[in-house]
PDB file of N, CA and C in Angstrom:
ATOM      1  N   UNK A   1     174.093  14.883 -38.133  1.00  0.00           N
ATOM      2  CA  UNK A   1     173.462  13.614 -38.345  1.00  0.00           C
ATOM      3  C   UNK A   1     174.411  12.781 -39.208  1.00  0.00           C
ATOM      4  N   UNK A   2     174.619  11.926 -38.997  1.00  0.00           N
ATOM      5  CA  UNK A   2     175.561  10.500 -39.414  1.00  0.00           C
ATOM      6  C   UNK A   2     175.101   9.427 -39.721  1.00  0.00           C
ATOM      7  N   UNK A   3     175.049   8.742 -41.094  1.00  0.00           N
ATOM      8  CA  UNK A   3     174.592   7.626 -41.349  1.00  0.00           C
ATOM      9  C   UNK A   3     175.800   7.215 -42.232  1.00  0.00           C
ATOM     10  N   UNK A   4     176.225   5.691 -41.587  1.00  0.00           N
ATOM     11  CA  UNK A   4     176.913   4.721 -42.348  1.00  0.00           C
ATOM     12  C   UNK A   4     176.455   3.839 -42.820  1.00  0.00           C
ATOM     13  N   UNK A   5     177.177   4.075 -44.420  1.00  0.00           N
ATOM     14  CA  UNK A   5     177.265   3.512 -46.204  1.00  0.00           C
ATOM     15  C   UNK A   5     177.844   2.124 -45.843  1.00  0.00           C
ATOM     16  N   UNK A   6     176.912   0.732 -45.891  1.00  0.00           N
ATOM     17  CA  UNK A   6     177.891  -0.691 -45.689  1.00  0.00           C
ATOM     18  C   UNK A   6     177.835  -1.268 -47.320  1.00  0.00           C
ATOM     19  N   UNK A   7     179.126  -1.607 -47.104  1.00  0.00           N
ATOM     20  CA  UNK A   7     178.464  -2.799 -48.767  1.00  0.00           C
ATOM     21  C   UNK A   7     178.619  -1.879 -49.874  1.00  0.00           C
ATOM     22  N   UNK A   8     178.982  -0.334 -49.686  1.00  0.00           N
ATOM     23  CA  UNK A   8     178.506   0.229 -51.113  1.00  0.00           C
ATOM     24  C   UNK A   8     177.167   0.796 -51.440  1.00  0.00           C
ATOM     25  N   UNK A   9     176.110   0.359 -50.339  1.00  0.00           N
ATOM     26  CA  UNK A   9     174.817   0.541 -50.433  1.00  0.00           C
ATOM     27  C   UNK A   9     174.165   1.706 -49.850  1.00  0.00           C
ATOM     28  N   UNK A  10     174.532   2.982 -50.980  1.00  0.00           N
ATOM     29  CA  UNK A  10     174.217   4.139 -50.815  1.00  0.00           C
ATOM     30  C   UNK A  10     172.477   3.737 -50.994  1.00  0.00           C
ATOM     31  N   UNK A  11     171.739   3.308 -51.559  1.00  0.00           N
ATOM     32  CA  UNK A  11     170.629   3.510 -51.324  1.00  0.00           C
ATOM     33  C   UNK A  11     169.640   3.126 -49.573  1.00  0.00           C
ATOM     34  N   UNK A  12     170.327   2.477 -49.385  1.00  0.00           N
ATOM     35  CA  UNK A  12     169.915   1.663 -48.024  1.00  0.00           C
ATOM     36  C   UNK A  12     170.196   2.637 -46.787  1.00  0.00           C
ATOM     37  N   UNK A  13     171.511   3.161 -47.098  1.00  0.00           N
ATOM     38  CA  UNK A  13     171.918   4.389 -46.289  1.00  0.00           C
ATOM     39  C   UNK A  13     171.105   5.621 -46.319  1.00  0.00           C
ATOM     40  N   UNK A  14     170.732   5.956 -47.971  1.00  0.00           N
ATOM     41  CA  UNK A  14     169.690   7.153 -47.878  1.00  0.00           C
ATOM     42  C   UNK A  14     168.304   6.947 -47.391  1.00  0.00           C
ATOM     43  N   UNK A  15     167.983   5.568 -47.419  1.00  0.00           N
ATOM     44  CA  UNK A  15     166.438   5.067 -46.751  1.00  0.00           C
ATOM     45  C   UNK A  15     166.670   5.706 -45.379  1.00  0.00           C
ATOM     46  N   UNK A  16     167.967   5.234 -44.548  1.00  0.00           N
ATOM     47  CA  UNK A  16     167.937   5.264 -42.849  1.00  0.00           C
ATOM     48  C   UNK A  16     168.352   6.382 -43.136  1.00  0.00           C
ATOM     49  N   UNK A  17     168.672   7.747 -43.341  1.00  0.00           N
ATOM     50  CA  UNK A  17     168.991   8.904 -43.686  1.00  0.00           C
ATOM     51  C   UNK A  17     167.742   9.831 -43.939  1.00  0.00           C
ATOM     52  N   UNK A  18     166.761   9.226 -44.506  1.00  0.00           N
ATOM     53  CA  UNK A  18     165.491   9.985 -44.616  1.00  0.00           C
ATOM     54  C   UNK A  18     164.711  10.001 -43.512  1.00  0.00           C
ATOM     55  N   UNK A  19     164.155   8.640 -42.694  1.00  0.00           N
ATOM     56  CA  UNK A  19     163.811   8.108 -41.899  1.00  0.00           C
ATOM     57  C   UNK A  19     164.306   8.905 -40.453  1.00  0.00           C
ATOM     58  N   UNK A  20     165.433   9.036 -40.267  1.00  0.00           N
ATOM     59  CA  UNK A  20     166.269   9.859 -38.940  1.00  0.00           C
ATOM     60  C   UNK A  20     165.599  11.293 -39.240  1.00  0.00           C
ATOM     61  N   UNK A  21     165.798  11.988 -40.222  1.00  0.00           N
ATOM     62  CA  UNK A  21     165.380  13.041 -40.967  1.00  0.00           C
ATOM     63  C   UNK A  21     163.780  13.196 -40.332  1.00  0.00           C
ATOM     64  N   UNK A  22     162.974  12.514 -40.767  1.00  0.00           N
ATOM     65  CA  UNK A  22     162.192  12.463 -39.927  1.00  0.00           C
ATOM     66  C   UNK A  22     161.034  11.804 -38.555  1.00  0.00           C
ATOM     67  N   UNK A  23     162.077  11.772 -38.087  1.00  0.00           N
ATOM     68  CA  UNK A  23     162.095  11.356 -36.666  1.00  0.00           C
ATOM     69  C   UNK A  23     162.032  12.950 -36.322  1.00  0.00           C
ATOM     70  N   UNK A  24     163.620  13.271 -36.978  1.00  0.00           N
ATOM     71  CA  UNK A  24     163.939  14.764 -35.979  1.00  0.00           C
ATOM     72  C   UNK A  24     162.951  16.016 -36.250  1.00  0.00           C
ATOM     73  N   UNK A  25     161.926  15.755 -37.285  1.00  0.00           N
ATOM     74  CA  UNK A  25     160.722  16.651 -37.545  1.00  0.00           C
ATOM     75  C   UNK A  25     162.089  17.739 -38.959  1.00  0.00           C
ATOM     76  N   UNK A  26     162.944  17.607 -39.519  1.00  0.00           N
ATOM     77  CA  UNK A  26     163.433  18.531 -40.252  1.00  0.00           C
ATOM     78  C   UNK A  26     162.563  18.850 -41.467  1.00  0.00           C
ATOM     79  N   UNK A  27     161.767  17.816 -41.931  1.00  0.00           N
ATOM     80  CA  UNK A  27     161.121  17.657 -43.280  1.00  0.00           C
ATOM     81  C   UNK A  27     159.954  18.625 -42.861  1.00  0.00           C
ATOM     82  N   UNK A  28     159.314  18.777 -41.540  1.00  0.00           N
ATOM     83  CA  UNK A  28     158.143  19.694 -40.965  1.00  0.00           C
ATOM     84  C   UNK A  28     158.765  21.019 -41.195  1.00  0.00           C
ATOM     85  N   UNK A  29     160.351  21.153 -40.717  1.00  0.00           N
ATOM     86  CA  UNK A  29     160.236  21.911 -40.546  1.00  0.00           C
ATOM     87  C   UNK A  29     161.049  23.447 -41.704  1.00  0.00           C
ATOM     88  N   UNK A  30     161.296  22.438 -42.542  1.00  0.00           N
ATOM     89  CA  UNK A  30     161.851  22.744 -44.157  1.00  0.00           C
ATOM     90  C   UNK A  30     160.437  23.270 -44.669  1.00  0.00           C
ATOM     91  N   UNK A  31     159.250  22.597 -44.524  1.00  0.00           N
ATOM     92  CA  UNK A  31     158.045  23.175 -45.044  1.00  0.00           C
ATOM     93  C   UNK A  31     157.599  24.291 -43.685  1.00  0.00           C
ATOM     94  N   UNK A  32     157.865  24.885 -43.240  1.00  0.00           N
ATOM     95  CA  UNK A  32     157.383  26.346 -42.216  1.00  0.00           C
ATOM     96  C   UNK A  32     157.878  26.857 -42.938  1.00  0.00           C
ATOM     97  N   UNK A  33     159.488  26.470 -43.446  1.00  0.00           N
ATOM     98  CA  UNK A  33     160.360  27.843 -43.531  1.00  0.00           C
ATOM     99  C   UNK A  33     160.434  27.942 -44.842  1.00  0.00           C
ATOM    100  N   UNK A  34     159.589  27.250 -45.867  1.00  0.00           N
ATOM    101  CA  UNK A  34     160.011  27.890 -46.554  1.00  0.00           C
ATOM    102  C   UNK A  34     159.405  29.582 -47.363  1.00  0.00           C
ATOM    103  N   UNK A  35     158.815  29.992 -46.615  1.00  0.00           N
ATOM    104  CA  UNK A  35     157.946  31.294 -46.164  1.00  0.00           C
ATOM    105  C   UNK A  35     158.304  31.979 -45.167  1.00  0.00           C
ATOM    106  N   UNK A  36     158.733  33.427 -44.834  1.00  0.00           N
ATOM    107  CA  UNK A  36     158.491  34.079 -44.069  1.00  0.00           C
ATOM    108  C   UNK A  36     157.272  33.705 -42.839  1.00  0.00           C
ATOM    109  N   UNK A  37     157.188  33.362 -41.918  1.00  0.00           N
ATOM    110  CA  UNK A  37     155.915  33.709 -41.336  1.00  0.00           C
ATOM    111  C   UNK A  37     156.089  34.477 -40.104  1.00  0.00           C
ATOM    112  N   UNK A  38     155.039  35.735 -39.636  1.00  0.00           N
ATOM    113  CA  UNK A  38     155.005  36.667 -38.763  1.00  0.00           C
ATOM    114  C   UNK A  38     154.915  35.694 -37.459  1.00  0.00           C
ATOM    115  N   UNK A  39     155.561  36.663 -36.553  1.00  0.00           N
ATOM    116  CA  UNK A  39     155.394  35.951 -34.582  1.00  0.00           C
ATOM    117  C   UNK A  39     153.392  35.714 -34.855  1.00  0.00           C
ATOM    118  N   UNK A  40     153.125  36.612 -35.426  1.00  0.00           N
ATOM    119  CA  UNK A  40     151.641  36.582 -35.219  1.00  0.00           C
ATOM    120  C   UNK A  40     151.134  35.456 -36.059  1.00  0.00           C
ATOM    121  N   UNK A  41     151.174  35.097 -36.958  1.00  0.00           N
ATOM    122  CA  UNK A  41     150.493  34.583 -37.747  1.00  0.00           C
ATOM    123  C   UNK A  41     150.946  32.773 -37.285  1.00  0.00           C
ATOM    124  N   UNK A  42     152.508  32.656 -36.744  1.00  0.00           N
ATOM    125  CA  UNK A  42     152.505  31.652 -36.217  1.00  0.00           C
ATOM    126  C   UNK A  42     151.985  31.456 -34.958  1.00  0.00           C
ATOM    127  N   UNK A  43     151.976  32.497 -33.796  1.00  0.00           N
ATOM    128  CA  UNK A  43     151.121  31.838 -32.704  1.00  0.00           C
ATOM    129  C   UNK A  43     149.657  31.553 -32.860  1.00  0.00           C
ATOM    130  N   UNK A  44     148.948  31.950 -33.847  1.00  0.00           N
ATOM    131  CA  UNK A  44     147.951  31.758 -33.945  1.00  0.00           C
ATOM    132  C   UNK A  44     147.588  30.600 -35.094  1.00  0.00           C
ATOM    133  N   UNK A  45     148.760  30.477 -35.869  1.00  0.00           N
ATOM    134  CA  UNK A  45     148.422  28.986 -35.620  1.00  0.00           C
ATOM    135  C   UNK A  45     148.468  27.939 -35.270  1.00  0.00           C
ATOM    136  N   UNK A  46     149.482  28.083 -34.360  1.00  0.00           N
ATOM    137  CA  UNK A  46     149.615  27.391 -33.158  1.00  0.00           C
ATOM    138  C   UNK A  46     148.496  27.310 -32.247  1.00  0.00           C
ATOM    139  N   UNK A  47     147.580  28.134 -32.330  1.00  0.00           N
ATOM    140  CA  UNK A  47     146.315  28.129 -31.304  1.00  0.00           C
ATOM    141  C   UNK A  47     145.259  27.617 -31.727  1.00  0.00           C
ATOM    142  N   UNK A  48     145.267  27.845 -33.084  1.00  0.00           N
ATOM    143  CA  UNK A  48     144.372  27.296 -33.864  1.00  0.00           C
ATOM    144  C   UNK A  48     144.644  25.614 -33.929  1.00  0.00           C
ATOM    145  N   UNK A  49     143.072  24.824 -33.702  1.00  0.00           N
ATOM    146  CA  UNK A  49     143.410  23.204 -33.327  1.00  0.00           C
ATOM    147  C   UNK A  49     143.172  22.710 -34.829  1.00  0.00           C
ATOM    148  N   UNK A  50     143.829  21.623 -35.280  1.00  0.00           N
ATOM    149  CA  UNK A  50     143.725  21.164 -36.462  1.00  0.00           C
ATOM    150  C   UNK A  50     142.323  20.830 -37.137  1.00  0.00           C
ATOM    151  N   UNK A  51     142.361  20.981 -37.867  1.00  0.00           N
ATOM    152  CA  UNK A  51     141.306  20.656 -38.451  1.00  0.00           C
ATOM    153  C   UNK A  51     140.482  19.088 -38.864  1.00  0.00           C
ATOM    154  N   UNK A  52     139.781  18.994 -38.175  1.00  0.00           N
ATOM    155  CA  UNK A  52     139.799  16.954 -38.478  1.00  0.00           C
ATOM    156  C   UNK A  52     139.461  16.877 -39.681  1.00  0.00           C
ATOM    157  N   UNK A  53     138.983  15.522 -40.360  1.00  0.00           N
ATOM    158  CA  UNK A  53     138.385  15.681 -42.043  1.00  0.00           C
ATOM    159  C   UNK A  53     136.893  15.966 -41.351  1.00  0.00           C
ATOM    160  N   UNK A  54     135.992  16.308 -42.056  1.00  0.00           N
ATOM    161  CA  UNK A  54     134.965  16.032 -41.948  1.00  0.00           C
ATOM    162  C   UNK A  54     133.924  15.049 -42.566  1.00  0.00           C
ATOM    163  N   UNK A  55     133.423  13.979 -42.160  1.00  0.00           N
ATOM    164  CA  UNK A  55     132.432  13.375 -42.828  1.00  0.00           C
ATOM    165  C   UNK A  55     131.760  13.668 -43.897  1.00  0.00           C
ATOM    166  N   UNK A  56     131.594  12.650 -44.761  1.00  0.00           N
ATOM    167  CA  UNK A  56     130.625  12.860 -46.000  1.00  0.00           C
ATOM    168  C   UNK A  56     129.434  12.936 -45.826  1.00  0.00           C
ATOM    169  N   UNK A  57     128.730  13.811 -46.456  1.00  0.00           N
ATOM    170  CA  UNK A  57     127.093  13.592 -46.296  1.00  0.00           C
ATOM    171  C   UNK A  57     126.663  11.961 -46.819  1.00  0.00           C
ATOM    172  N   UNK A  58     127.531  11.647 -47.461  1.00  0.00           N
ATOM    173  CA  UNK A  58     126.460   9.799 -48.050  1.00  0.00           C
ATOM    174  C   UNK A  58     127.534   9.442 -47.073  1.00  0.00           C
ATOM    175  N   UNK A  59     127.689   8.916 -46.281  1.00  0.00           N
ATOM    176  CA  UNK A  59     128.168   8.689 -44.987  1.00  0.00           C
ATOM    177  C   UNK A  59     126.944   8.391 -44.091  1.00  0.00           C
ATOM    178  N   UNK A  60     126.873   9.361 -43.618  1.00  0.00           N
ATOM    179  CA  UNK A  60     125.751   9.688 -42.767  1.00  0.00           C
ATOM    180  C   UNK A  60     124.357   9.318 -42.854  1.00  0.00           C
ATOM    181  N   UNK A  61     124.352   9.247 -44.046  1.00  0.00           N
ATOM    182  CA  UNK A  61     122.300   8.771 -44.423  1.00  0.00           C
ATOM    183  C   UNK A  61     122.521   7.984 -44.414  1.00  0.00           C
ATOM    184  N   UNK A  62     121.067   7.127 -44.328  1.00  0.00           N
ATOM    185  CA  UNK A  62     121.079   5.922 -44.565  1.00  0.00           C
ATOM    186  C   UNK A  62     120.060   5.957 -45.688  1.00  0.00           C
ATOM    187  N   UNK A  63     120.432   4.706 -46.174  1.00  0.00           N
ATOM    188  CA  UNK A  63     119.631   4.167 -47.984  1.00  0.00           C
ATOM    189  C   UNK A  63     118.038   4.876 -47.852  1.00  0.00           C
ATOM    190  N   UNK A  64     117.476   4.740 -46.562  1.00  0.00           N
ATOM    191  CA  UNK A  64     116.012   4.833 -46.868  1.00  0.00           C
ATOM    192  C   UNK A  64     115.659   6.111 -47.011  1.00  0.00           C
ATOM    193  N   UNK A  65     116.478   6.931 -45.840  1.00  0.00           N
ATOM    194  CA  UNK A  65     115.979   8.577 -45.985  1.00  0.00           C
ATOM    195  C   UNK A  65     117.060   9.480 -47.032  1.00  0.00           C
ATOM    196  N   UNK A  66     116.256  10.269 -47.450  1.00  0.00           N
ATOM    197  CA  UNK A  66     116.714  10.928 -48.521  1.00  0.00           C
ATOM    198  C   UNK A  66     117.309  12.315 -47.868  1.00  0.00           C
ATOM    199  N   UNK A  67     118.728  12.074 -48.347  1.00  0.00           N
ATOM    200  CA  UNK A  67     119.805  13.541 -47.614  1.00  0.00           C
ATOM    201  C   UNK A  67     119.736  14.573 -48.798  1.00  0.00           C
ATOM    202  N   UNK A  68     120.072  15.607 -48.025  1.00  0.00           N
ATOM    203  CA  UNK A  68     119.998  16.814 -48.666  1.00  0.00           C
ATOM    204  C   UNK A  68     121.064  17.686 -48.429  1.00  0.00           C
TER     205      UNK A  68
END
């Protein structure tokens, strides 16, 4: 990976340097590794579907009825 410094402007360069970084998923994939993980324990979580958030209970009620 190659990013050119114009002007002196190493910071501008490390912005588009992070950014490429992840595009290419490396930052995903710096956090897998930084653990051992078994063939097993990764296909299964690979199988396993993400988890959505789940809703709040005061979400869901409304003012009049009383949630529990």
């Amino acid at each position: 990976m190659q990013v050119l410094v114009r002007d002196n402007n190493v910071e501008q360069a490390l912005k588009v340097l992070k950014k490429k970084m992840q595009r290419e998923g490396v930052f995903r994939e710096m956090r897998l590794r930084r653990h051992y993980e078994k063939p097993s324990e990764e296909s299964e979580r690979r199988r396993k579907p993400s988890a959505a958030p789940a809703s709040s209970p005061a979400k869901s009620c409304s003012a009049k009825v009383r949630c529990r």
